[in-house]
Protein backbone atom coordinates (compact mmCIF):
# COMPACT_ATOMS: atom_id res chain seq x y z
CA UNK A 1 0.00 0.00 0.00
CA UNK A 2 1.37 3.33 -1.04
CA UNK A 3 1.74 6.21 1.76
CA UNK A 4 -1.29 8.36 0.23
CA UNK A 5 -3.39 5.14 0.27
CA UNK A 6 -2.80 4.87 4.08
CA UNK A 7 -3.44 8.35 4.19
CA UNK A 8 -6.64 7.72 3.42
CA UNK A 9 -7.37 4.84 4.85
CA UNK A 10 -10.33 4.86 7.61
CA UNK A 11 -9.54 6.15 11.32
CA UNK A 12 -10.28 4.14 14.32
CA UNK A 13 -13.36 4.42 15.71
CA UNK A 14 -13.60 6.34 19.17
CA UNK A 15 -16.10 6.66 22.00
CA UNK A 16 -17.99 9.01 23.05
CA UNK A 17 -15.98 10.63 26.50
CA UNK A 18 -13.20 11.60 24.20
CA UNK A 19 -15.44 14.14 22.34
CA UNK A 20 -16.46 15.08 25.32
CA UNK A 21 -13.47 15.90 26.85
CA UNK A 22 -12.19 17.11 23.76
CA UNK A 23 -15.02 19.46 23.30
CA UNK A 24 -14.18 21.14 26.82
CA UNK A 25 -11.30 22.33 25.34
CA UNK A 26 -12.78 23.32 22.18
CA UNK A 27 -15.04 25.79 23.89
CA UNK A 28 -12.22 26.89 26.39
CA UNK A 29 -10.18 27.94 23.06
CA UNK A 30 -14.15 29.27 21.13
CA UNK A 31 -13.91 31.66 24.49
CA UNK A 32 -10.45 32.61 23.78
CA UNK A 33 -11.15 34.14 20.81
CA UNK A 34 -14.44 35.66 21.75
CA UNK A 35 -11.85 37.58 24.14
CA UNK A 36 -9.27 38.35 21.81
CA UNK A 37 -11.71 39.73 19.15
CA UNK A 38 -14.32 41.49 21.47
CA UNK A 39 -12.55 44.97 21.37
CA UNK A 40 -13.21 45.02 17.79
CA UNK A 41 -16.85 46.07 18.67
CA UNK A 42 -15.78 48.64 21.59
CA UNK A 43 -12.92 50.35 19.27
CA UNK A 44 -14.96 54.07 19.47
CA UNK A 45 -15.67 53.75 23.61
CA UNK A 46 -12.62 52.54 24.48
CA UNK A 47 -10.84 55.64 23.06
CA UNK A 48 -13.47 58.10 24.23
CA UNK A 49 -13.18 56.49 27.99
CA UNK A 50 -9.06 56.27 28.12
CA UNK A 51 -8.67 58.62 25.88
CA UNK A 52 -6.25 57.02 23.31
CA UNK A 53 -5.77 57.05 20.13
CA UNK A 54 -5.27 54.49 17.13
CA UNK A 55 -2.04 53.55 18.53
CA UNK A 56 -2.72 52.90 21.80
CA UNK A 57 -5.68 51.17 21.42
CA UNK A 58 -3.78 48.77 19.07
CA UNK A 59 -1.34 48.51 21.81
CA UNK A 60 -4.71 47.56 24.36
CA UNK A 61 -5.99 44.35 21.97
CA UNK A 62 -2.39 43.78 21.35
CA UNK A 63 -1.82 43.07 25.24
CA UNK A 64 -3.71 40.08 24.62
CA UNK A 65 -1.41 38.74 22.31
CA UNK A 66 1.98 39.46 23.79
CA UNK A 67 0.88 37.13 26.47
CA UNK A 68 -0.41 34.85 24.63
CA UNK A 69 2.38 34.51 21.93
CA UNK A 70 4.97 34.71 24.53
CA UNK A 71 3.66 32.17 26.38
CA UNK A 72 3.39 29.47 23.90
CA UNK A 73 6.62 27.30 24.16
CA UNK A 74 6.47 27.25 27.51
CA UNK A 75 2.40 26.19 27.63
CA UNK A 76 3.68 23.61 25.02
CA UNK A 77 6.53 22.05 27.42
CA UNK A 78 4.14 22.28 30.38
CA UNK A 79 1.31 20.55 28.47
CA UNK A 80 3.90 18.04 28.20
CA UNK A 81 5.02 17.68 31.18
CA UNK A 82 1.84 17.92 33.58
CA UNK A 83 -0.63 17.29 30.94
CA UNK A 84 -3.94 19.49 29.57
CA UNK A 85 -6.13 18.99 32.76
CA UNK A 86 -4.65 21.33 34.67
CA UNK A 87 -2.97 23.85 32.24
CA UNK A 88 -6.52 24.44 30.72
CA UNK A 89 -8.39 24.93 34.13
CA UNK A 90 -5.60 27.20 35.02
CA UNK A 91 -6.13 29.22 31.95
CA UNK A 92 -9.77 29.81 32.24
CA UNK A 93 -9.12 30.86 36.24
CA UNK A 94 -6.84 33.59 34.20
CA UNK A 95 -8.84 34.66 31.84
CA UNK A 96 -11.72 35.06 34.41
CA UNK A 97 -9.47 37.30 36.65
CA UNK A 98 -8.18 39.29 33.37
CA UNK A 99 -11.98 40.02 32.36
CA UNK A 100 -12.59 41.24 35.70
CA UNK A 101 -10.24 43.50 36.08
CA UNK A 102 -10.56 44.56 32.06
CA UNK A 103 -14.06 45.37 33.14
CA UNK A 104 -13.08 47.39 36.56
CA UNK A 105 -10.25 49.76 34.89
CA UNK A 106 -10.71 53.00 35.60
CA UNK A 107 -7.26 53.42 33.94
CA UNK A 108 -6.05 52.77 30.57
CA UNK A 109 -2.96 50.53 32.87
CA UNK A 110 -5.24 48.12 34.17
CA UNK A 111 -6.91 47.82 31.37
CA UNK A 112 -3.65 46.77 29.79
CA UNK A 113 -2.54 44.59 32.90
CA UNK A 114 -6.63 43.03 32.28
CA UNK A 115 -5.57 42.51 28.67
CA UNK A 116 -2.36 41.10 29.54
CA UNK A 117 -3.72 38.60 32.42
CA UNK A 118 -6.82 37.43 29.86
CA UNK A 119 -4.08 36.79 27.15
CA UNK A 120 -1.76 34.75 29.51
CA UNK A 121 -4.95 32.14 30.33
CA UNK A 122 -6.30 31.99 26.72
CA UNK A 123 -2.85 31.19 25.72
CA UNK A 124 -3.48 27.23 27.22
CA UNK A 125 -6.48 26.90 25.14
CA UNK A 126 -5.85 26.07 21.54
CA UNK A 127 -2.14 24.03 22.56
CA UNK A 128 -3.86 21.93 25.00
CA UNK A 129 -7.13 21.30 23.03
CA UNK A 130 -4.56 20.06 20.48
CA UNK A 131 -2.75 18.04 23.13
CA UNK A 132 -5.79 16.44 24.38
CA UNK A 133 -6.80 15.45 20.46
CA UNK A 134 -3.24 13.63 20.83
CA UNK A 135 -4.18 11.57 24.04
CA UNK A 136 -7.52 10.55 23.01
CA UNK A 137 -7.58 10.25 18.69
CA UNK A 138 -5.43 8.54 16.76
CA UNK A 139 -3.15 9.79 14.28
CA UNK A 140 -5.61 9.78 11.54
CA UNK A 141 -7.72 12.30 12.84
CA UNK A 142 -5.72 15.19 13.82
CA UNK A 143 -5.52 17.71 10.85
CA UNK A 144 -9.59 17.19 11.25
CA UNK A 145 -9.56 17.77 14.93
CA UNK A 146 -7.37 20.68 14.34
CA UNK A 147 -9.77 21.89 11.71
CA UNK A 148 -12.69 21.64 14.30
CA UNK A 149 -10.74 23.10 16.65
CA UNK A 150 -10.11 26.06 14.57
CA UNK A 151 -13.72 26.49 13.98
CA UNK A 152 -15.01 26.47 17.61
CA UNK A 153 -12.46 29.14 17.94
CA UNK A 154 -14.03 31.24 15.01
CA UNK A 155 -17.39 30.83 16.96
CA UNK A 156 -16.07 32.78 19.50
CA UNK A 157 -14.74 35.32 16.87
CA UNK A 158 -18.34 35.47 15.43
CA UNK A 159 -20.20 35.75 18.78
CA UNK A 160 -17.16 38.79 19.51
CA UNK A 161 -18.51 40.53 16.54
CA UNK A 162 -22.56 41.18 15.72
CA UNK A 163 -23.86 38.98 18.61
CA UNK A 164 -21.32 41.28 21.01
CA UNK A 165 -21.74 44.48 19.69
CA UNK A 166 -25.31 44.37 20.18
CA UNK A 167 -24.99 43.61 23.87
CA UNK A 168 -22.32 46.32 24.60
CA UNK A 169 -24.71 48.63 23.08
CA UNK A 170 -27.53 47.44 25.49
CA UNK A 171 -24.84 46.71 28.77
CA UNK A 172 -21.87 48.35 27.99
CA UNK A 173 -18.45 47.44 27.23
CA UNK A 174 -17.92 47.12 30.96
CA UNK A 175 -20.69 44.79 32.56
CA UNK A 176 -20.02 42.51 29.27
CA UNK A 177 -16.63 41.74 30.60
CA UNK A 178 -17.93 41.28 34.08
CA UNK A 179 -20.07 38.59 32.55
CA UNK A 180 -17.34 37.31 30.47
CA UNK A 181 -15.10 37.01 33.95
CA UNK A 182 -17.92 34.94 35.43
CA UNK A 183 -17.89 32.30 32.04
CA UNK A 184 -14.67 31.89 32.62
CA UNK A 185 -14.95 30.64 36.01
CA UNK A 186 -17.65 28.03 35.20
CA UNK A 187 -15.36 26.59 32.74
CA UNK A 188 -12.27 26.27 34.99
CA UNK A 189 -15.06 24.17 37.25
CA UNK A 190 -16.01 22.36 34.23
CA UNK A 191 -12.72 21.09 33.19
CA UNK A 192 -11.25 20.33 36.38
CA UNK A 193 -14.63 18.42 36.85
CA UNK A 194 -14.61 16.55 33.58
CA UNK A 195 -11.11 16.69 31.56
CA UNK A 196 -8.67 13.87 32.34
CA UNK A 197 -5.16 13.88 30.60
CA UNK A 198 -5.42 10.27 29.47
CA UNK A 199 -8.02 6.68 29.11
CA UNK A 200 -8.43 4.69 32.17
CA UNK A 201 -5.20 2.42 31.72
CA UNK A 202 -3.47 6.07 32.48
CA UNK A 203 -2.92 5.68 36.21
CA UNK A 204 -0.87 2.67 35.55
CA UNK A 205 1.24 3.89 32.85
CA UNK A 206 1.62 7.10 33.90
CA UNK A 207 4.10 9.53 31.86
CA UNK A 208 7.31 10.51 33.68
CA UNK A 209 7.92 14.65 34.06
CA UNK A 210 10.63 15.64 32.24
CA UNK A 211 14.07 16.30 34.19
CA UNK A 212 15.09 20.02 33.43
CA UNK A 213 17.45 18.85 30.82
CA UNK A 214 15.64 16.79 28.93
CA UNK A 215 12.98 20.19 28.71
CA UNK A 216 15.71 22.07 27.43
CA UNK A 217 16.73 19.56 25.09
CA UNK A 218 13.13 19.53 23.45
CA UNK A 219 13.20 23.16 23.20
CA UNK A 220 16.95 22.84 21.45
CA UNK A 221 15.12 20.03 19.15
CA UNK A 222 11.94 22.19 18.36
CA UNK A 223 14.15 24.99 16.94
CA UNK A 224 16.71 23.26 15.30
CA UNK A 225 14.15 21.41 13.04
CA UNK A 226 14.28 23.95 9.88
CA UNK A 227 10.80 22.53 8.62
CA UNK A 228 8.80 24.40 11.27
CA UNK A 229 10.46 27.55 10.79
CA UNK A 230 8.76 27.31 7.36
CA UNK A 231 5.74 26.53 9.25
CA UNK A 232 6.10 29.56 11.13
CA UNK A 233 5.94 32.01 8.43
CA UNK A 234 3.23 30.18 6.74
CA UNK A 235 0.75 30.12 9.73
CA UNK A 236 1.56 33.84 11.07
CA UNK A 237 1.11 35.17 7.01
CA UNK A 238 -2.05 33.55 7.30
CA UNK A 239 -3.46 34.44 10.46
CA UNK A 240 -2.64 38.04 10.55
CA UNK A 241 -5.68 39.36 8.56
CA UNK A 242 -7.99 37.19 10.34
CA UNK A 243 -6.77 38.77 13.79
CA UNK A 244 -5.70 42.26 12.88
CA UNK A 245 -9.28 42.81 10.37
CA UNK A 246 -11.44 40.42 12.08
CA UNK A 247 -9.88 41.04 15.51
CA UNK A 248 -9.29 45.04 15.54
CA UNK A 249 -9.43 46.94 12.90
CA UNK A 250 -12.16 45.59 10.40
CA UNK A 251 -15.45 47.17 11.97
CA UNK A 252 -14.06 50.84 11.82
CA UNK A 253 -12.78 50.27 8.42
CA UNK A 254 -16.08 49.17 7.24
CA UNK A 255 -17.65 51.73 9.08
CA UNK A 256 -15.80 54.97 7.73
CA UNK A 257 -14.55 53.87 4.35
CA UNK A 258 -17.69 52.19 3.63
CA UNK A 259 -20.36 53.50 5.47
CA UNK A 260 -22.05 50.67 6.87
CA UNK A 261 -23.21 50.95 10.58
CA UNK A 262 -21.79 49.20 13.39
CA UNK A 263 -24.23 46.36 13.39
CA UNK A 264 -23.92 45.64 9.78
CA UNK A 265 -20.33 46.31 9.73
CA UNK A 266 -19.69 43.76 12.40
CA UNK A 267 -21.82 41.13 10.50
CA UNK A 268 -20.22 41.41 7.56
CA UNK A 269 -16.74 41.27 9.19
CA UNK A 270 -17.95 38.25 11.08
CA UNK A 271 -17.95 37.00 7.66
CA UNK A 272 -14.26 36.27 7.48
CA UNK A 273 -14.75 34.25 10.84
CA UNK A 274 -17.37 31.99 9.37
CA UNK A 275 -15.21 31.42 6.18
CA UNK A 276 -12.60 30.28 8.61
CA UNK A 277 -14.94 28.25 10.63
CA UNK A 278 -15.87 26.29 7.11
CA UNK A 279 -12.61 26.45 5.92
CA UNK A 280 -10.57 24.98 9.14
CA UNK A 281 -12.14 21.43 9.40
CA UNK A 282 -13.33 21.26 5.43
CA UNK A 283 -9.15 21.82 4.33
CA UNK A 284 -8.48 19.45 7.61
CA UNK A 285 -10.87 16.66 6.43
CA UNK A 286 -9.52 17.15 3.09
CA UNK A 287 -5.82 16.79 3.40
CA UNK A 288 -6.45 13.68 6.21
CA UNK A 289 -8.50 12.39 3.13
CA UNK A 290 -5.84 12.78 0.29
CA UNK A 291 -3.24 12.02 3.49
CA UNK A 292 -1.39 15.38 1.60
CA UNK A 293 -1.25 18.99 3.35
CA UNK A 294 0.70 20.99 1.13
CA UNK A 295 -1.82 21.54 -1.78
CA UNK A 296 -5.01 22.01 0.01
CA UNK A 297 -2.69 24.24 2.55
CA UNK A 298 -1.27 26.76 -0.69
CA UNK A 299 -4.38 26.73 -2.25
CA UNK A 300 -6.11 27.96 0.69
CA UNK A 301 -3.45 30.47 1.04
CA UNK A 302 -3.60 31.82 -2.81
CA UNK A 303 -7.66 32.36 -2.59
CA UNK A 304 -7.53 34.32 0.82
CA UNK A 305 -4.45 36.63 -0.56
CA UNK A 306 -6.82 37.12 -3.93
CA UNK A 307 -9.93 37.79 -1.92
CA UNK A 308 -8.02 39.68 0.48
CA UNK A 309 -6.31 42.15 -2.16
CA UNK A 310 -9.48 42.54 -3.89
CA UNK A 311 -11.48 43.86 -0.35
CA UNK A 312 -8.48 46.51 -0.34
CA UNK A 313 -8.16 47.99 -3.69
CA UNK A 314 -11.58 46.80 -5.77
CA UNK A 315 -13.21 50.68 -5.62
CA UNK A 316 -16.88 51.03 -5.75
CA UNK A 317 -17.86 47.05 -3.41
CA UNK A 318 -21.47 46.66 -2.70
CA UNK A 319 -21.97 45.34 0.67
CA UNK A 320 -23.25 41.90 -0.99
CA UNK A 321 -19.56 41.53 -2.55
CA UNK A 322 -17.98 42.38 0.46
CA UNK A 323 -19.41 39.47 2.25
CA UNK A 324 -18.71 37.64 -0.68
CA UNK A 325 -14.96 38.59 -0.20
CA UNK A 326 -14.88 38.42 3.31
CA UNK A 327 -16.70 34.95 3.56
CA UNK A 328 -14.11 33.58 0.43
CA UNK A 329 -10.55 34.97 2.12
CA UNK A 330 -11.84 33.38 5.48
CA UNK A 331 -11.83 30.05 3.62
CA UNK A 332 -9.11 30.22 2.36
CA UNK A 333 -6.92 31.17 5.22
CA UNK A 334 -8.94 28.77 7.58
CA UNK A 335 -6.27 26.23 5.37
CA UNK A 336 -4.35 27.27 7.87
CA UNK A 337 -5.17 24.71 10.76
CA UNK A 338 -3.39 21.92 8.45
CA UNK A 339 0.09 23.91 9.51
CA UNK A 340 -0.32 22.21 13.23
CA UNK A 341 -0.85 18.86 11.85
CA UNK A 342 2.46 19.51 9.82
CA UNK A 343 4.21 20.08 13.07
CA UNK A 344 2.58 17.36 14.90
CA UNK A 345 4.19 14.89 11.95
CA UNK A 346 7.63 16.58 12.04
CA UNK A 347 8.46 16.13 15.60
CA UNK A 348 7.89 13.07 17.80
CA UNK A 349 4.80 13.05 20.03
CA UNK A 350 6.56 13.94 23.29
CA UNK A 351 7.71 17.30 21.59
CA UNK A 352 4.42 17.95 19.78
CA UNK A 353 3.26 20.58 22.43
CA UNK A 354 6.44 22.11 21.94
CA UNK A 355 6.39 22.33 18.20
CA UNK A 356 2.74 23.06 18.24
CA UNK A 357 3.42 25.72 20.52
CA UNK A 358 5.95 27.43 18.48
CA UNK A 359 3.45 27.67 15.51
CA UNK A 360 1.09 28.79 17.87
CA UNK A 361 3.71 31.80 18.75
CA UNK A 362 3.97 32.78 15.12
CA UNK A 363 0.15 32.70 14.94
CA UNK A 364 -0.80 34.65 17.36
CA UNK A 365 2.42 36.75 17.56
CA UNK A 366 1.03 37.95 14.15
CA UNK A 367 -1.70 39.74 16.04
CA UNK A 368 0.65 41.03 18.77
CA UNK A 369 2.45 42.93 15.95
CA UNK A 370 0.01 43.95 12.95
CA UNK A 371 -2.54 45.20 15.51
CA UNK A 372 -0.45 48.14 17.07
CA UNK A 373 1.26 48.65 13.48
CA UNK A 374 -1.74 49.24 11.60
CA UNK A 375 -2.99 51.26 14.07
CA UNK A 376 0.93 53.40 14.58
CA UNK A 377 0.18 53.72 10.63
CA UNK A 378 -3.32 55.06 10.52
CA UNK A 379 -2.05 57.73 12.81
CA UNK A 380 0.39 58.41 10.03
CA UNK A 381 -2.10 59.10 7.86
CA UNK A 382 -4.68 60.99 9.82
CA UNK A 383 -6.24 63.96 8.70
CA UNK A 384 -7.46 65.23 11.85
CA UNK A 385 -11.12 63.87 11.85
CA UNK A 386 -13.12 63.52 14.90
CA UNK A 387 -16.19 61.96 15.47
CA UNK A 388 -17.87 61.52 19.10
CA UNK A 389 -13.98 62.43 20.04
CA UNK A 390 -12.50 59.31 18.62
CA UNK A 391 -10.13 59.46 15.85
CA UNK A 392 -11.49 58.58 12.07
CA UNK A 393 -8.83 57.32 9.16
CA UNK A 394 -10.22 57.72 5.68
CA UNK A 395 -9.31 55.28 2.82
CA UNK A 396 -6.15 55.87 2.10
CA UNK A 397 -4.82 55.32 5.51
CA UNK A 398 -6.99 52.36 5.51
CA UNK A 399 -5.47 51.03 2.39
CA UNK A 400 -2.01 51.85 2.99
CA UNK A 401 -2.11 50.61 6.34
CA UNK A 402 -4.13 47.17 5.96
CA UNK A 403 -1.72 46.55 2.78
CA UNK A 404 0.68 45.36 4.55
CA UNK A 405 -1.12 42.21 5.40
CA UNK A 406 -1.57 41.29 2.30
CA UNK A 407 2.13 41.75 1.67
CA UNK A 408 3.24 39.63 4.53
CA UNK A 409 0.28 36.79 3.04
CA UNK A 410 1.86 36.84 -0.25
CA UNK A 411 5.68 35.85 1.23
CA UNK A 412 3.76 33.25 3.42
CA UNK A 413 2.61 31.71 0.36
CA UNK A 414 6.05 32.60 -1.46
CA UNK A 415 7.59 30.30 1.54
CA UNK A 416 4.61 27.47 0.83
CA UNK A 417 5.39 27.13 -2.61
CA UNK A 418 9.56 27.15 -2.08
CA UNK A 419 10.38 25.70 0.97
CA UNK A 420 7.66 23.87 2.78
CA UNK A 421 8.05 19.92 2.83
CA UNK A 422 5.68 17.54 2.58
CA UNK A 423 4.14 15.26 5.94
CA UNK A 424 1.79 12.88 6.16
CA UNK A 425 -0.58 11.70 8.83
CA UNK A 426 0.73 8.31 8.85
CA UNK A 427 3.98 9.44 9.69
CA UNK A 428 3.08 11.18 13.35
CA UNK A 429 3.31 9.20 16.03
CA UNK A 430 0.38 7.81 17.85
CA UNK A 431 -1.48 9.10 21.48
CA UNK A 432 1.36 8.51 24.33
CA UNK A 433 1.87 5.68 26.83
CA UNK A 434 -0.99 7.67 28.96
CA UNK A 435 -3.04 5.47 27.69
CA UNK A 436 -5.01 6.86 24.85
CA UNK A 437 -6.69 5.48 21.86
């Protein structure tokens, strides 16, 4: 039997507890990124009530993501080492304690120490969702899982955006994070409850922690391997339009360049999240199917840079072609989930985390950088306008600024097409001796 024919070939069948523990995870990671996205929606009151401008609010999401990226290798050897259960419960405590205080600031500082804190605990989520899918699935099924994974999370992006708006305009930007502070407690209870880091045969197998050296000597492995340094660029050209548009700056853009209203502007934004949401499992499925990952992973990456290019410079879009563009480059970049199954199959399982994690840096890092610099440009290019005392950037700025996404989506795919190496799902190793599937 030839590789691509085992590829293909069906996947053990599982029960039903590891979807359910799986799932736990999923929505940890689906409220993530209803936290990283939500200040999309509250761009105009959080500058009239810290009195920033395009810059600094950039730097406020952005908070989020230095935690989060920064954290990643680290969540990835711990995840490792004392397993998803009590990383992920951990995380959700975090986030809880980050919303609250988000929600309390009276000062743009706490706000950004809120930010930060919320960032730190949403940066368990997606890594040990992941690591749990290793445990409990077999091999077979993890560029799917990641796919599914990826589209819980764009959920959360979608409920940030239309669903959210419409409740800070009935509560306030302020009581909706108080709310959000008390979801994340309920999950931490949930997790602990239900979660376990491996089947029943577990307790008497149970995976040694890793001596300090052997930790560093996974981190030394993890970098050294040139193949996920590829995968690096590749998933942060990708993701940085879904988090800097969809996660920031997309609503305002729509908004004053466009003239939609915030309602409709954050629906049709929301757009790009649901293309990802389809996207993520659909390319996932696919390249488990054809047991290949770099053709359904560049094409997905050529339609989102043509959809995205045309939503900057097309003049004259009707707000039914905008959706259409929006809902198309989602798709395509939601290709991206297949980059964590390549680094899954590079490494061997007890440095997945790790290598996981690393992708997970470039990913998010993305955000962490294009948020504040697209915001440090607008304020380049502003013209003085003031509306309800909040800074507004006309088209130009808009498409100067938001060009440079596309330019860093083109070298992603650039790298794709040049240097990226096939993997296979046949060739990752199976769930660890914690007794998994």
């Amino acid at each position: 039997m030839t590789a691509g024919a085992a590829g293909r070939g069906p996947a053990p069948a599982v029960g039903l507890f590891p979807w359910l523990v799986w799932s736990l995870g999923a929505i940890f990671f689906c409220y993530g990124f209803f936290q990283r996205v939500a200040p999309s929606v509250m761009v105009d009151q959080l500058m009239r009530d810290f009195q920033v401008g395009g810059a600094l609010l950039g730097g406020l999401s952005a908070f989020y993501f230095y935690a989060y990226a920064s954290l990643q290798i680290p969540v990835g050897l711990l995840m490792d080492r004392y397993g998803p259960r009590r990383m992920l419960g951990l995380g959700a405590l975090l986030c809880a304690g980050g919303s609250l205080a988000f929600g309390l600031a009276e000062q743009v500082e706490w706000a950004y120490a809120g930010r930060l804190l919320i960032g730190a605990g949403a940066g368990f989520g997606f890594v040990g969702t992941l690591k749990l899918a290793t445990l409990w699935f077999p091999p077979q099924r993890f560029a799917q899982l990641a796919g599914m994974t990826m589209m819980l999370g764009m959920v959360g992006g979608i409920l940030g955006q239309a669903p959210l708006a419409a409740v800070v305009e009935g509560f306030g930007w302020r009581g909706t994070m108080l709310w959000a502070a008390l979801v994340g407690t309920l999950l931490a209870l949930g997790i602990w409850l239900i979660v376990r880091d491996g089947a029943a045969g577990a307790a008497r197998h149970p995976e040694k922690p890793r001596a300090a050296g052997s930790l560093r000597g996974g981190i030394l492995r993890v970098l050294r391997t040139p193949q996920l340094w590829v995968l690096v660029l590749v998933a942060a050209s990708m993701s940085a339009p879904m988090l800097t548009i969809g996660g920031l700056w997309g609503v305002p853009w729509l908004m004053h360049v466009h003239g939609l209203g915030r309602p409709e502007a954050a629906a049709t934004v929301s757009l790009l999240l649901i293309g990802w949401a389809v996207g993520s499992p659909v390319a996932g499925g696919l390249s488990d199917r054809l047991g290949r990952r770099r053709l359904p992973l560049t094409l997905g990456a050529l339609l989102g840079l043509s959809c995205l290019t045309a939503l900057l410079y097309l003049p004259g879009l009707s707000v039914a072609a905008l959706s259409v563009l929006f809902f198309a480059s989602g798709l395509g970049m939601g290709s991206m989930a297949i980059c964590y199954a390549m680094a899954r199959e590079t490494l061997s399982a007890g440095d997945s985390g790790t290598g996981i994690g690393l992708v997970n840096t470039a990913t998010v890092g993305s955000g962490a950088l294009f948020q504040p610099l697209v915001g440090w440009l607008l304020d380049l290019g502003w013209d003085g306008s003031l509306e309800a005392g909040a800074r507004v950037y006309d088209g130009a700025a808009y498409g100067w600024a938001l060009g440079t996404l596309a330019a860093f989506l083109a070298l992603g795919l650039l790298g794709a097409l040049l240097w990226l190496r096939e993997t296979r799902p046949e060739t990752a190793s199976g769930p660890d001796e914690r007794g998994a599937p």
